[in-house]
Protein backbone atom coordinates (compact mmCIF):
# COMPACT_ATOMS: atom_id res chain seq x y z
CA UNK A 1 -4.46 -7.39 -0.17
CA UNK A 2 -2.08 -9.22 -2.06
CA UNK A 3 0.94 -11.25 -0.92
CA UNK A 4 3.49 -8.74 -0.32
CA UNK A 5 6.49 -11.13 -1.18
CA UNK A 6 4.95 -11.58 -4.82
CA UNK A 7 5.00 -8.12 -5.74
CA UNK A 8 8.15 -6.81 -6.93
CA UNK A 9 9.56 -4.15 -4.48
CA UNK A 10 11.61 -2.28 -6.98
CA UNK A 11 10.50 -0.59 -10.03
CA UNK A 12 9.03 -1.72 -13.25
CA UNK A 13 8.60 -0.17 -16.28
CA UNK A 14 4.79 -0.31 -16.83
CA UNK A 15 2.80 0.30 -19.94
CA UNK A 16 0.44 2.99 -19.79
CA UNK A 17 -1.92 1.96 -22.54
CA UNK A 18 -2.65 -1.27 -19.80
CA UNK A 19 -3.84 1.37 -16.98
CA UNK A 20 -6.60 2.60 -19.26
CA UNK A 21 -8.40 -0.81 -20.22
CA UNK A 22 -10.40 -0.88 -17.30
CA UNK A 23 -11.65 2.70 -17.48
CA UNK A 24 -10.78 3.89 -20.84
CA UNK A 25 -8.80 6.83 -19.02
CA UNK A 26 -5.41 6.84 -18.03
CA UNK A 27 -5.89 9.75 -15.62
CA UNK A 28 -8.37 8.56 -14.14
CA UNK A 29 -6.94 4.14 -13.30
CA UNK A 30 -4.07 6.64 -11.76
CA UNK A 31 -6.64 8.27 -9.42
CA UNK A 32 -8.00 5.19 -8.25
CA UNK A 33 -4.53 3.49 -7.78
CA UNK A 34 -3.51 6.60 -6.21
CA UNK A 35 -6.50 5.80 -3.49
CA UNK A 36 -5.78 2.51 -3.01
CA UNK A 37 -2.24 3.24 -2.38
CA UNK A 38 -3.24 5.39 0.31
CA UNK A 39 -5.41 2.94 1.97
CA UNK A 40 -3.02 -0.11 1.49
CA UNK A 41 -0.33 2.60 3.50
CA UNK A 42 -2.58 3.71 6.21
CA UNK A 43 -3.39 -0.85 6.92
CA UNK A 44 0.38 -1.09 6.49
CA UNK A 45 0.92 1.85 8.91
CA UNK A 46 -1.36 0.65 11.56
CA UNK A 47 -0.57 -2.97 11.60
CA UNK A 48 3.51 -1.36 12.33
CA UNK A 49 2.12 0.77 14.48
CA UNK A 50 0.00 -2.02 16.60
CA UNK A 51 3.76 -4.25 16.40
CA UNK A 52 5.56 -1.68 17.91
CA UNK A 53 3.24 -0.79 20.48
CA UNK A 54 4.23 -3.62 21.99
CA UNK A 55 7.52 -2.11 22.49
CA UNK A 56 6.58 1.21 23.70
CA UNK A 57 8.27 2.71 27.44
CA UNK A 58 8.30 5.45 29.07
CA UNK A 59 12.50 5.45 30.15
CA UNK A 60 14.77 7.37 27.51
CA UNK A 61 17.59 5.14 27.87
CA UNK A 62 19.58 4.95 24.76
CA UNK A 63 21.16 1.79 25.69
CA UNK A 64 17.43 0.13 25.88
CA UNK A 65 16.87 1.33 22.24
CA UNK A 66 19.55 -0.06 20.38
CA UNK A 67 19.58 -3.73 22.59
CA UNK A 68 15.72 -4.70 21.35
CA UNK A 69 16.50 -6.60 18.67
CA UNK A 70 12.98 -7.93 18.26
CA UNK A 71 11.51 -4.64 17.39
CA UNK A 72 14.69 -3.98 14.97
CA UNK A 73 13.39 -7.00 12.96
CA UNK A 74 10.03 -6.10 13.11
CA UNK A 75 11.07 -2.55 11.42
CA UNK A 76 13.16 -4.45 8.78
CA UNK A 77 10.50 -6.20 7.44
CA UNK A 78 8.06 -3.69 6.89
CA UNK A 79 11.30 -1.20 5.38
CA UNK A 80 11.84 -4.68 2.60
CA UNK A 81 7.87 -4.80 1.91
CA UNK A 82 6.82 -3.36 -1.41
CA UNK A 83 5.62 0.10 -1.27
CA UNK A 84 1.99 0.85 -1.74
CA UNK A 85 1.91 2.07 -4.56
CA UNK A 86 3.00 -1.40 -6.58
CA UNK A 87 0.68 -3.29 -4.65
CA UNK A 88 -2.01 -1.18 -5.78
CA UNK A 89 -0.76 -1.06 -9.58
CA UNK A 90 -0.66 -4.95 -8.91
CA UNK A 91 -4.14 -5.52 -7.56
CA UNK A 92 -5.77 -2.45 -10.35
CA UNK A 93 -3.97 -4.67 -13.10
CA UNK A 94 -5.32 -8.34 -12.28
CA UNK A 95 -8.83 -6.53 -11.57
CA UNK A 96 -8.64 -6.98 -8.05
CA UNK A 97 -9.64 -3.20 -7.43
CA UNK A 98 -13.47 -2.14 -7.32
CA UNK A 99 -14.27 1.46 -7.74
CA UNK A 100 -17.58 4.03 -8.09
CA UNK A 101 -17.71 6.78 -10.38
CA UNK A 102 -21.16 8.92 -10.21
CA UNK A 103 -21.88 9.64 -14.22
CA UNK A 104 -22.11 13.12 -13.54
CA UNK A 105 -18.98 14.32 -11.90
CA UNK A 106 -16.94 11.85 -13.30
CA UNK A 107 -14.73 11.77 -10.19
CA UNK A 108 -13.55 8.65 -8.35
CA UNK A 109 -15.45 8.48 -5.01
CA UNK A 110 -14.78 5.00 -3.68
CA UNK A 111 -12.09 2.58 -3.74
CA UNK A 112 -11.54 -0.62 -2.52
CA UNK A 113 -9.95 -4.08 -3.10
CA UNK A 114 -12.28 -7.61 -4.05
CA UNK A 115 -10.78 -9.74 -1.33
């Protein structure tokens, strides 16, 4: 995955023409950044999810809540990462993004980024 401070994490107006060099078909570079968006979210999810583990009790105290300042931070910096969706556009556009099309349906099966 790429560096996630190099990626701009607001918008960008993108030309479309550029999504369909690699597969001739605008439709379908959006399908396959669409899949790799989803499995950049579910790494991103899981790695936030292992952090706060971490931080995980069983008391309901409200007080406890709002004094952890460690797992504040934590939560910060994954809200001020780019969303996954420009880190796939990013990685599809410098050809970092792999993908297998069988001929005959012509549907995106398999995505995945070249490390």
């Amino acid at each position: 995955m790429k560096n996630p401070s190099s990626v701009p994490a607001s918008i960008v107006t993108r030309n479309m023409s550029e999504f369909a060099n690699t597969t001739g078909n605008v439709y379908e570079s959006i399908a396959i950044i669409s899949k790799r968006a989803n499995q950049i979210s579910v790494k991103i999810k899981e790695e936030l999810n292992g952090k706060l583990a971490e931080f995980a009790t069983t008391v309901d105290n409200l007080e406890e809540v709002f004094e952890n300042r460690e797992q504040i931070e934590i939560s910060k910096h994954y809200e001020r990462l780019p969303k996954p969706t420009n880190l796939a556009i990013e990685e599809f556009l410098e050809g970092k993004v792999t993908f297998h099309t069988p001929a005959e349906e012509g549907v995106v099966t398999s995505v995945r980024a070249v490390e």
